[in-house]
PDB file of N, CA and C in Angstrom:
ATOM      1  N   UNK A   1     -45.552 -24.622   5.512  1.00  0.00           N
ATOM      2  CA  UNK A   1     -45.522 -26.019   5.151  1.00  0.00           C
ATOM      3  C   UNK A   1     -46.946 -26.572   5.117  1.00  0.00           C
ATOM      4  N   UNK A   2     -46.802 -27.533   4.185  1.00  0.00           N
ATOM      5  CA  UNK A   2     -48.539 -28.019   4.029  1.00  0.00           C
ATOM      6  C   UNK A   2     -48.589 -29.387   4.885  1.00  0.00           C
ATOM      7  N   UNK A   3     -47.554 -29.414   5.684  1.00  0.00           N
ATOM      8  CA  UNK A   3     -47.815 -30.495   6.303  1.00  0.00           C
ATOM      9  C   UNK A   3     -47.741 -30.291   7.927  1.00  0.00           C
ATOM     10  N   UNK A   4     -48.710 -30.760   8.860  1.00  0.00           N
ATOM     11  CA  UNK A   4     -48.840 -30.753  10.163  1.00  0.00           C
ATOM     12  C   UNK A   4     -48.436 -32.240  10.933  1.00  0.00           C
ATOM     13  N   UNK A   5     -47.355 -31.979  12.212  1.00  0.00           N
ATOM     14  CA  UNK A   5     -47.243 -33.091  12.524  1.00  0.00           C
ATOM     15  C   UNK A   5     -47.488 -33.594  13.629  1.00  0.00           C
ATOM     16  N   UNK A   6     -48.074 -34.864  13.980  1.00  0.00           N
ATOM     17  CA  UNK A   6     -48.577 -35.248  15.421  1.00  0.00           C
ATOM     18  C   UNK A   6     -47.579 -36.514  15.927  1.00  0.00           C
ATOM     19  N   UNK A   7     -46.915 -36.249  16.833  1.00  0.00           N
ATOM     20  CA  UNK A   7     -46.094 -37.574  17.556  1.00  0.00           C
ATOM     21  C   UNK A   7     -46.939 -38.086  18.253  1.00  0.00           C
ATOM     22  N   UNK A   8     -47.114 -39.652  18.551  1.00  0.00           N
ATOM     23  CA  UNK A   8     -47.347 -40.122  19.708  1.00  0.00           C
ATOM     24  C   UNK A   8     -46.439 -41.198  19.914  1.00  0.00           C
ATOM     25  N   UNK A   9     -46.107 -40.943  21.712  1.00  0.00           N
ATOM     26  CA  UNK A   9     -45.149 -42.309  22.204  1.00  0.00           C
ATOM     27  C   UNK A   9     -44.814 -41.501  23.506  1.00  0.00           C
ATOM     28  N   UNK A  10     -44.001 -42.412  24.054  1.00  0.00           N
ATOM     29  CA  UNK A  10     -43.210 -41.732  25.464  1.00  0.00           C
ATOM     30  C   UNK A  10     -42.352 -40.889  25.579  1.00  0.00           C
ATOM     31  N   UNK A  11     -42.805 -40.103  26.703  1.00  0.00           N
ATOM     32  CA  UNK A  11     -41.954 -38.889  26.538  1.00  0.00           C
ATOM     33  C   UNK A  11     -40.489 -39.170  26.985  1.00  0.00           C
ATOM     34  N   UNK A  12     -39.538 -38.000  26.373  1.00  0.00           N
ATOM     35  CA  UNK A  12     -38.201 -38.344  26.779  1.00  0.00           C
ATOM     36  C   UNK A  12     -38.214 -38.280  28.024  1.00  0.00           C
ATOM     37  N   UNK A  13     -38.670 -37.055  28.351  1.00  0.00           N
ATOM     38  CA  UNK A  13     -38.379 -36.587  30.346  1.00  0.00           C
ATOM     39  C   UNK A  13     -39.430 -37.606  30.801  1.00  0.00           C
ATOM     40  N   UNK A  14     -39.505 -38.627  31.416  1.00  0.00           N
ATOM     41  CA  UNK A  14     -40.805 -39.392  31.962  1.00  0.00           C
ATOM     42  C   UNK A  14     -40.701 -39.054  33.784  1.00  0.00           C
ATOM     43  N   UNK A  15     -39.929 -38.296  34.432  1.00  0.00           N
ATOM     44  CA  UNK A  15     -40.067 -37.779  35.168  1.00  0.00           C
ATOM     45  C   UNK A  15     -40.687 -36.595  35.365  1.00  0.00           C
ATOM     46  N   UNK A  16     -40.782 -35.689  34.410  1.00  0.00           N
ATOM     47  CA  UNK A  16     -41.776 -34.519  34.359  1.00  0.00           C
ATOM     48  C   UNK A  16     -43.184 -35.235  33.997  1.00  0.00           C
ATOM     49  N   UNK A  17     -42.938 -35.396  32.344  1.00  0.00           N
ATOM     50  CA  UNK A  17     -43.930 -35.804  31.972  1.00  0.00           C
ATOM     51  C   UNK A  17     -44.987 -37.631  31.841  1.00  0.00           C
ATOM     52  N   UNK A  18     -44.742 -38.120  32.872  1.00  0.00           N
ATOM     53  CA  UNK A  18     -44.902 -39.558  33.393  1.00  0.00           C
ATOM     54  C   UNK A  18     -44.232 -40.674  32.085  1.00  0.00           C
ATOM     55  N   UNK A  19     -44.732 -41.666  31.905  1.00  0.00           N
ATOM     56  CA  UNK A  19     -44.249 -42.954  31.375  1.00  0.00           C
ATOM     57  C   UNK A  19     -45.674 -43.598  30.267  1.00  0.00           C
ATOM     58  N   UNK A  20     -46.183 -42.604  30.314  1.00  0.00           N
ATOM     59  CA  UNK A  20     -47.525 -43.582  29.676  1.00  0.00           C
ATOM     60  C   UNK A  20     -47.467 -42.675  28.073  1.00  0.00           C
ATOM     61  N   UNK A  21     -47.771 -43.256  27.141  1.00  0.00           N
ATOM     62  CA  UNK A  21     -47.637 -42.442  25.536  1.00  0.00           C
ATOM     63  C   UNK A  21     -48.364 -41.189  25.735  1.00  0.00           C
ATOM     64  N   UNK A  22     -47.827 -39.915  25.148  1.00  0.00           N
ATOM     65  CA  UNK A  22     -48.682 -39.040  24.811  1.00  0.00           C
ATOM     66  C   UNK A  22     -48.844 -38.483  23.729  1.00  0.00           C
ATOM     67  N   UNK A  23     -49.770 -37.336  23.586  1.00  0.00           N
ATOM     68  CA  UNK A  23     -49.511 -36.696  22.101  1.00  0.00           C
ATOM     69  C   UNK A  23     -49.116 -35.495  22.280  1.00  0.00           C
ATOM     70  N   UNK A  24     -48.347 -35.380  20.793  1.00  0.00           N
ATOM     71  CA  UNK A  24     -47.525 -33.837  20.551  1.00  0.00           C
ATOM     72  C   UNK A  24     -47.812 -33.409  19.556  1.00  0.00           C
ATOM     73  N   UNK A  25     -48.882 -31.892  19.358  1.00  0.00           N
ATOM     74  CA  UNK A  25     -49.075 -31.569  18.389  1.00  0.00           C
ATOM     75  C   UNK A  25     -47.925 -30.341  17.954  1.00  0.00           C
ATOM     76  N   UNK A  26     -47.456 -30.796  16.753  1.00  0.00           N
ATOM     77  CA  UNK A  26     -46.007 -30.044  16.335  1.00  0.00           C
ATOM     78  C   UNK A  26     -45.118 -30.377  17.598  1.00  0.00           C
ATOM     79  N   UNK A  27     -44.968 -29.225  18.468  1.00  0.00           N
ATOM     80  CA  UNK A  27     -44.074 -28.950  19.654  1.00  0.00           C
ATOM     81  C   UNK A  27     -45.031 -29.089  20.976  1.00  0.00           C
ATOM     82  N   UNK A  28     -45.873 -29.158  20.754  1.00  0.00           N
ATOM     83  CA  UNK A  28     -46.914 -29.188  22.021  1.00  0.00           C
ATOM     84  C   UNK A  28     -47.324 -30.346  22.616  1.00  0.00           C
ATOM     85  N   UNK A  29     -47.340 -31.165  24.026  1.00  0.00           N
ATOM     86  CA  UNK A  29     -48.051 -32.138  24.513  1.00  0.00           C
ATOM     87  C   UNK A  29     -49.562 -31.461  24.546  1.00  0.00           C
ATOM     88  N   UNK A  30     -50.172 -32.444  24.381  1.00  0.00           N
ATOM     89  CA  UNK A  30     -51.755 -31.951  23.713  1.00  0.00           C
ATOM     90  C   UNK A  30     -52.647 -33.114  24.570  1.00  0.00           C
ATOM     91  N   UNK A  31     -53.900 -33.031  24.785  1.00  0.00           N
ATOM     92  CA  UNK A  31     -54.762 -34.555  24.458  1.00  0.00           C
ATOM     93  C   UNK A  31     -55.658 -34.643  23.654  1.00  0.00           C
ATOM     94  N   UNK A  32     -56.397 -36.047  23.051  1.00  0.00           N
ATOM     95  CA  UNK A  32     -57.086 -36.129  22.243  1.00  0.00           C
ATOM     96  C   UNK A  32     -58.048 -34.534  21.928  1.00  0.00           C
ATOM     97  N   UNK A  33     -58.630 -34.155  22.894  1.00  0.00           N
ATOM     98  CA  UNK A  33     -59.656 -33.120  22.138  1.00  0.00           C
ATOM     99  C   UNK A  33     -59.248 -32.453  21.660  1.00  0.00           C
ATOM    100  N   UNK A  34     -57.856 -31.926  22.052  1.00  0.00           N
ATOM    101  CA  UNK A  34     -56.913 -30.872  21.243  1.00  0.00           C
ATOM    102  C   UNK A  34     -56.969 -30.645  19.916  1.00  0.00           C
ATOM    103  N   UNK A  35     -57.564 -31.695  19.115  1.00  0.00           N
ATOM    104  CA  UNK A  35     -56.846 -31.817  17.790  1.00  0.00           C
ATOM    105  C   UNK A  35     -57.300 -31.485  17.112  1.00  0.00           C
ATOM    106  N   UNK A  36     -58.749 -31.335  17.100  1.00  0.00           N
ATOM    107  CA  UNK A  36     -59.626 -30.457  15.975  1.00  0.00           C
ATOM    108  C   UNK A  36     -59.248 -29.256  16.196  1.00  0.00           C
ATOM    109  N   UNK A  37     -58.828 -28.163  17.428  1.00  0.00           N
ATOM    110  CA  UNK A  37     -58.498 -26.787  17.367  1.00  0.00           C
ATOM    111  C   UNK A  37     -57.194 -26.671  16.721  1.00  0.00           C
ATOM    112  N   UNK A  38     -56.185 -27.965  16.682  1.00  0.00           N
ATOM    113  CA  UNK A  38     -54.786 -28.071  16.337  1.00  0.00           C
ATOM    114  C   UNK A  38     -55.180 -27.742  14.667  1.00  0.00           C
ATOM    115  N   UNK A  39     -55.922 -28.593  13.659  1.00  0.00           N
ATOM    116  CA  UNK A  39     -56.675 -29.050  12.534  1.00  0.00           C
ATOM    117  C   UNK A  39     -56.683 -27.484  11.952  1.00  0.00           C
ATOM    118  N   UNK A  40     -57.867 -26.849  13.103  1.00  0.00           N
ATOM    119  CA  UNK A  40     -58.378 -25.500  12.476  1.00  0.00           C
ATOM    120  C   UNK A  40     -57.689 -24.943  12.688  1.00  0.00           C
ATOM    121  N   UNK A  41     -56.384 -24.295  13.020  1.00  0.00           N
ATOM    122  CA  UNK A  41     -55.691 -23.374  13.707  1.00  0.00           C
ATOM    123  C   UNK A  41     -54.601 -23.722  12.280  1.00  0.00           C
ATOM    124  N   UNK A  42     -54.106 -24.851  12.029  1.00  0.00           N
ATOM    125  CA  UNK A  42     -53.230 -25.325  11.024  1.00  0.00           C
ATOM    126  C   UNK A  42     -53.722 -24.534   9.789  1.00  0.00           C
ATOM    127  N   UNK A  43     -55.082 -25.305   9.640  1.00  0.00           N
ATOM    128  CA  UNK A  43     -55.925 -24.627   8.265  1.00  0.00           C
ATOM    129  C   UNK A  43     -56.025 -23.296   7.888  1.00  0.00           C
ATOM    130  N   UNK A  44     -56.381 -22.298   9.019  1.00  0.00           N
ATOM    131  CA  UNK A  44     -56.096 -20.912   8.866  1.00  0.00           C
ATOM    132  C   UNK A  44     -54.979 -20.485   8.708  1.00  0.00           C
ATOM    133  N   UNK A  45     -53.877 -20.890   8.788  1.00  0.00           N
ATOM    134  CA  UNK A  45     -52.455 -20.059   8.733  1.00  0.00           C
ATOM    135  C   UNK A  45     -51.760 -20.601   7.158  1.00  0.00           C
ATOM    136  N   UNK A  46     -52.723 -21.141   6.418  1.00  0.00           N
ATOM    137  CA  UNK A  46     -52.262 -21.425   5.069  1.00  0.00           C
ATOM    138  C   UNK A  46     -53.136 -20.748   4.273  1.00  0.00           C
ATOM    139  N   UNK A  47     -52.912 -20.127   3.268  1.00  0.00           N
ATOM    140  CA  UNK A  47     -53.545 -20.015   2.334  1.00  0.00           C
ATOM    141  C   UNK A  47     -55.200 -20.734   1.962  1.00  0.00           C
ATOM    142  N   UNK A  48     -55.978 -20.548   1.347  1.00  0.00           N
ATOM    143  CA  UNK A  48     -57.302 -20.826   1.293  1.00  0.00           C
ATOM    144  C   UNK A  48     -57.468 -22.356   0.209  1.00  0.00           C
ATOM    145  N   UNK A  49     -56.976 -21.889  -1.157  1.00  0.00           N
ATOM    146  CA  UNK A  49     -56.672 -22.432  -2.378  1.00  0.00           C
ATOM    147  C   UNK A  49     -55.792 -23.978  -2.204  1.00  0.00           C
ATOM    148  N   UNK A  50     -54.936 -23.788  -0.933  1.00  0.00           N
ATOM    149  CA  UNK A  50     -53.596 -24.631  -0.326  1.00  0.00           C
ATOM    150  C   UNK A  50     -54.259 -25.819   1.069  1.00  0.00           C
ATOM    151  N   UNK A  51     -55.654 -25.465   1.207  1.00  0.00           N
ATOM    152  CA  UNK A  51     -56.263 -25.867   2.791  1.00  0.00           C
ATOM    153  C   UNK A  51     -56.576 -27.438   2.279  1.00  0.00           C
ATOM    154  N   UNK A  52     -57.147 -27.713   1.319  1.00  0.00           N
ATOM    155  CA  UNK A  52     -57.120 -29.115   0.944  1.00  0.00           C
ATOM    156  C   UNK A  52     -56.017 -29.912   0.758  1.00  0.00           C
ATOM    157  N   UNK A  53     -54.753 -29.427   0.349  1.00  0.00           N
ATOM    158  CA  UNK A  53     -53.701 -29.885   0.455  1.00  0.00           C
ATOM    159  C   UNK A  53     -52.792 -30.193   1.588  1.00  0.00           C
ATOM    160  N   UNK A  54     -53.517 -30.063   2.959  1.00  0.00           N
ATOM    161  CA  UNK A  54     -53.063 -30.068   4.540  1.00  0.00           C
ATOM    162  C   UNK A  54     -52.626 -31.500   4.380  1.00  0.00           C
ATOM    163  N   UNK A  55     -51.901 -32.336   4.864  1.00  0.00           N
ATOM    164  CA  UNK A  55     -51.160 -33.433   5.216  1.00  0.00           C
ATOM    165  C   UNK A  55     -51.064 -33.592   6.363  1.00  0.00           C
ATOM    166  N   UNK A  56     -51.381 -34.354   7.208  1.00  0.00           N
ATOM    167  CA  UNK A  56     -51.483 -34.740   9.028  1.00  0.00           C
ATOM    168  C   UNK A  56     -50.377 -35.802   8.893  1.00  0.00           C
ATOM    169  N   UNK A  57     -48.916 -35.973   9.242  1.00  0.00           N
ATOM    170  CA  UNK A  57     -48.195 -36.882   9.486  1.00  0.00           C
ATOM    171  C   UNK A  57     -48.179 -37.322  10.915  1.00  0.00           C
ATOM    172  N   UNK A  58     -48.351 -38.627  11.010  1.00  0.00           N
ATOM    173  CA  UNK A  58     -48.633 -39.375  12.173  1.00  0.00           C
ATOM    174  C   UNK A  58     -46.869 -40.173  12.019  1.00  0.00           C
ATOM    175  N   UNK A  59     -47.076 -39.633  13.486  1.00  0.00           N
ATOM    176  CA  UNK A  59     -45.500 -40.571  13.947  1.00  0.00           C
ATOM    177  C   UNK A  59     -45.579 -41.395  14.507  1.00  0.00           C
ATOM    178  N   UNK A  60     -45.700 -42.556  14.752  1.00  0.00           N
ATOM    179  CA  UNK A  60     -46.053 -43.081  16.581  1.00  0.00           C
ATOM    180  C   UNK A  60     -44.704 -43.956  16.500  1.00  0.00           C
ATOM    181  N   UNK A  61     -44.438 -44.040  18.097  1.00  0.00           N
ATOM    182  CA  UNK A  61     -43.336 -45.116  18.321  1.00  0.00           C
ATOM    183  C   UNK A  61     -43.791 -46.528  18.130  1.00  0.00           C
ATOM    184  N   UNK A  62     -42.971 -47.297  18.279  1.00  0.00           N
ATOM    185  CA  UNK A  62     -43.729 -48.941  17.548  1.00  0.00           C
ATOM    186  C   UNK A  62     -44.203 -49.384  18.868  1.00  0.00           C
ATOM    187  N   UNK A  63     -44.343 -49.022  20.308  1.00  0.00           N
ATOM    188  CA  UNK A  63     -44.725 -49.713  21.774  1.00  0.00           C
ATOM    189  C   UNK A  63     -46.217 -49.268  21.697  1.00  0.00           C
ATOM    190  N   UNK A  64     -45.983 -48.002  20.696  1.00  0.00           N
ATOM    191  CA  UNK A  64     -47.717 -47.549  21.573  1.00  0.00           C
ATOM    192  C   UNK A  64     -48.849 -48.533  20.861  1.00  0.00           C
ATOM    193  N   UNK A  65     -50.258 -48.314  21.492  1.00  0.00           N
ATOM    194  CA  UNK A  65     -50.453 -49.428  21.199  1.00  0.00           C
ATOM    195  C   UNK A  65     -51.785 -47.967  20.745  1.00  0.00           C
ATOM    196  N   UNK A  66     -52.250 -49.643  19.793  1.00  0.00           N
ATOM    197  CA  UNK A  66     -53.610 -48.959  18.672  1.00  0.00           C
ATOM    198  C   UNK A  66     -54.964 -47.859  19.065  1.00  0.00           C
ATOM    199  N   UNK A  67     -54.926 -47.741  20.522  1.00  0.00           N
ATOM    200  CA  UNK A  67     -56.567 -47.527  20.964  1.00  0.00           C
ATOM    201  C   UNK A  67     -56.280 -45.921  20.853  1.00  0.00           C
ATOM    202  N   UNK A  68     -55.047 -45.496  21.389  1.00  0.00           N
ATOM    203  CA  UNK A  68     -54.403 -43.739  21.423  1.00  0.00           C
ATOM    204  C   UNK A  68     -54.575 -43.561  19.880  1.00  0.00           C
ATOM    205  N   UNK A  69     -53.909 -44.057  18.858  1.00  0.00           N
ATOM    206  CA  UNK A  69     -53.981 -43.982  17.509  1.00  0.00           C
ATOM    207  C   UNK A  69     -55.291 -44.201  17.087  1.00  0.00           C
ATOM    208  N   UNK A  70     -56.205 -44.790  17.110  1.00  0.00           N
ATOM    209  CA  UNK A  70     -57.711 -45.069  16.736  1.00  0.00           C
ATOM    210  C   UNK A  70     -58.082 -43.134  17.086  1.00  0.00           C
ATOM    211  N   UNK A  71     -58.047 -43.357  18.612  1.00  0.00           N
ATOM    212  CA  UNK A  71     -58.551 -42.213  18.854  1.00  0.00           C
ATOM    213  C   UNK A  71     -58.264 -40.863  18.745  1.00  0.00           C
ATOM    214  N   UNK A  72     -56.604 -41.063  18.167  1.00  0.00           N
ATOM    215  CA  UNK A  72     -56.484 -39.431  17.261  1.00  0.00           C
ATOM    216  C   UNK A  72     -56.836 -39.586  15.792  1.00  0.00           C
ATOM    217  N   UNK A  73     -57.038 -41.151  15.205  1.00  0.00           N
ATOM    218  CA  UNK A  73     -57.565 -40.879  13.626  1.00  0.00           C
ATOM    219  C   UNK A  73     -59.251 -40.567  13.913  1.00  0.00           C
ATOM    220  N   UNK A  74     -59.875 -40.762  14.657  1.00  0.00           N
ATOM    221  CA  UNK A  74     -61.240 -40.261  14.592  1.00  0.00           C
ATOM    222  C   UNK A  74     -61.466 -38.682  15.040  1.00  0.00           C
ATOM    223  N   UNK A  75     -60.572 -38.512  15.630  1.00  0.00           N
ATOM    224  CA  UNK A  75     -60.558 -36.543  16.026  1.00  0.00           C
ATOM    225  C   UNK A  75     -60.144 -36.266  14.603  1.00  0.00           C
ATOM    226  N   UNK A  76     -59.246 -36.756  14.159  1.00  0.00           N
ATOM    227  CA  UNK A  76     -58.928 -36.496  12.382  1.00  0.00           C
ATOM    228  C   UNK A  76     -60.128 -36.621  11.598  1.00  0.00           C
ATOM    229  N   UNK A  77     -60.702 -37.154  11.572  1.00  0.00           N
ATOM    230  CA  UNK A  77     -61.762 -37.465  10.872  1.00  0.00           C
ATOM    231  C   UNK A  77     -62.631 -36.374  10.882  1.00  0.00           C
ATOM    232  N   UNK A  78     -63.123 -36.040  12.702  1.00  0.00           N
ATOM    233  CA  UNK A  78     -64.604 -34.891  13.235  1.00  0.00           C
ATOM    234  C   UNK A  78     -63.719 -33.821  12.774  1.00  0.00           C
ATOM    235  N   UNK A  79     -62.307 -33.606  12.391  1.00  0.00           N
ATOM    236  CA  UNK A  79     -62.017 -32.179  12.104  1.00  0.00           C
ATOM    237  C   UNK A  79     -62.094 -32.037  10.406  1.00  0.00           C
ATOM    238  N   UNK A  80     -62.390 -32.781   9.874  1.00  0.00           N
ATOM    239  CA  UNK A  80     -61.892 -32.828   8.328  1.00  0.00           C
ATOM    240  C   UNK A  80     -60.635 -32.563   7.352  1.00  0.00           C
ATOM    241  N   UNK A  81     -59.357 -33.750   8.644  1.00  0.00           N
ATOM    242  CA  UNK A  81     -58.051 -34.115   7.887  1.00  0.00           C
ATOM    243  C   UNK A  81     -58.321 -35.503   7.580  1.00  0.00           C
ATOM    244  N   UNK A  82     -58.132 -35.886   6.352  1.00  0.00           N
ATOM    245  CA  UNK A  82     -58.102 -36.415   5.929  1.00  0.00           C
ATOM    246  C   UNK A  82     -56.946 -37.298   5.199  1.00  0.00           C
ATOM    247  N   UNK A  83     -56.186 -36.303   5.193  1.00  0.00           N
ATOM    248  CA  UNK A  83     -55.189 -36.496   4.162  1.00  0.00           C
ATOM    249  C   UNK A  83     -54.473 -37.060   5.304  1.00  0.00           C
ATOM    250  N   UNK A  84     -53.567 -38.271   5.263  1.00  0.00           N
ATOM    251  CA  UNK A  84     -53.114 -38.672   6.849  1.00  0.00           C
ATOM    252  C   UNK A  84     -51.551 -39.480   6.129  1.00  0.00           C
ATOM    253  N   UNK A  85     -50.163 -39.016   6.752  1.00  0.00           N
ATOM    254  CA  UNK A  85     -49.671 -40.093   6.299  1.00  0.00           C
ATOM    255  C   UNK A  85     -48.978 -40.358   7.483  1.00  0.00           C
ATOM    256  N   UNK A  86     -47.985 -41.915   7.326  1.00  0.00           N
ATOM    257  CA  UNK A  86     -48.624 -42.691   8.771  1.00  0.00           C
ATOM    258  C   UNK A  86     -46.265 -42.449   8.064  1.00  0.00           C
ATOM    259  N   UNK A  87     -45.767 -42.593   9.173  1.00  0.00           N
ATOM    260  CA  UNK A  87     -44.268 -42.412   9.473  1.00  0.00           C
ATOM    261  C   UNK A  87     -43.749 -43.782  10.056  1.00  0.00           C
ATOM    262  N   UNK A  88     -42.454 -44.641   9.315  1.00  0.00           N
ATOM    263  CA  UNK A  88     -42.345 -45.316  10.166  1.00  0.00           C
ATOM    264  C   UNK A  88     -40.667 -45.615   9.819  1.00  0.00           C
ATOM    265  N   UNK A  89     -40.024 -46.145  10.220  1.00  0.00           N
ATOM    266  CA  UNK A  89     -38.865 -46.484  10.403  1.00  0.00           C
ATOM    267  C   UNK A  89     -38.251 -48.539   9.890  1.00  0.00           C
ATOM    268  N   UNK A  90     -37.816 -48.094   9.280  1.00  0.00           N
ATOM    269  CA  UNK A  90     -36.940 -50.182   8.790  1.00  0.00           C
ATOM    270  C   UNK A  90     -36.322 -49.956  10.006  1.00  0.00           C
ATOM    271  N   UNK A  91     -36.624 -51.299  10.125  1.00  0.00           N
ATOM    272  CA  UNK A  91     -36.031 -52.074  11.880  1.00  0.00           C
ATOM    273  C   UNK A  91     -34.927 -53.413  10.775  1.00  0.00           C
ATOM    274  N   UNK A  92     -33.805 -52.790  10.996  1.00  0.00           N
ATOM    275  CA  UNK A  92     -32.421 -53.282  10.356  1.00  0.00           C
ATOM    276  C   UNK A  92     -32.620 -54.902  10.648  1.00  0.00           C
ATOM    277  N   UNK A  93     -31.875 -55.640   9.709  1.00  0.00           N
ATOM    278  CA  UNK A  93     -31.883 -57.043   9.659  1.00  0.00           C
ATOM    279  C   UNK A  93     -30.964 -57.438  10.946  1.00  0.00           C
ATOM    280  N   UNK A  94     -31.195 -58.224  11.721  1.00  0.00           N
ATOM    281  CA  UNK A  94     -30.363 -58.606  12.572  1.00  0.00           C
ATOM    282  C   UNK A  94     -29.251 -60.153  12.495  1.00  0.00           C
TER     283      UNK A  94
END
């Protein structure tokens, strides 16, 4: 797949894994520095011709707040993803 995906928000288990947002690269809890090895590790397991075409989908839950997100789009940036699309959900008419 040409697309890589990063969650951030609270974890389900917040007894293992505490109460404060984290990040998940694919299946993995990760932290910020993680993400450029996440980036290059993605990039190598595709094709060469296909590496510009990488897609970083960003999930975040709607609580977390901007400074976690700032600071995984600038690890995006020092790794050279670019291509970023942002995931979000319609919050139904009430």
């Amino acid at each position: 797949s040409l697309v890589s995906y990063i969650y951030i928000g609270t974890p389900t288990k917040p007894q293992i894994y505490g109460t404060e947002p984290r990040i998940q690269l694919n299946d993995t809890y990760s932290n910020v520095k993680d993400i450029a090895e996440f980036i290059t590790k993605e990039k190598e397991a595709i094709k060469e011709e296909d590496r510009q075409k990488l897609t970083t989908s960003l999930k975040v839950d709607q609580d977390v707040r901007m400074g976690i997100v700032t600071d995984v789009k600038q690890e995006l940036r020092k790794a050279g993803a670019f291509k970023i699309n942002y995931s979000s959900r319609r919050i139904s008419e009430k």
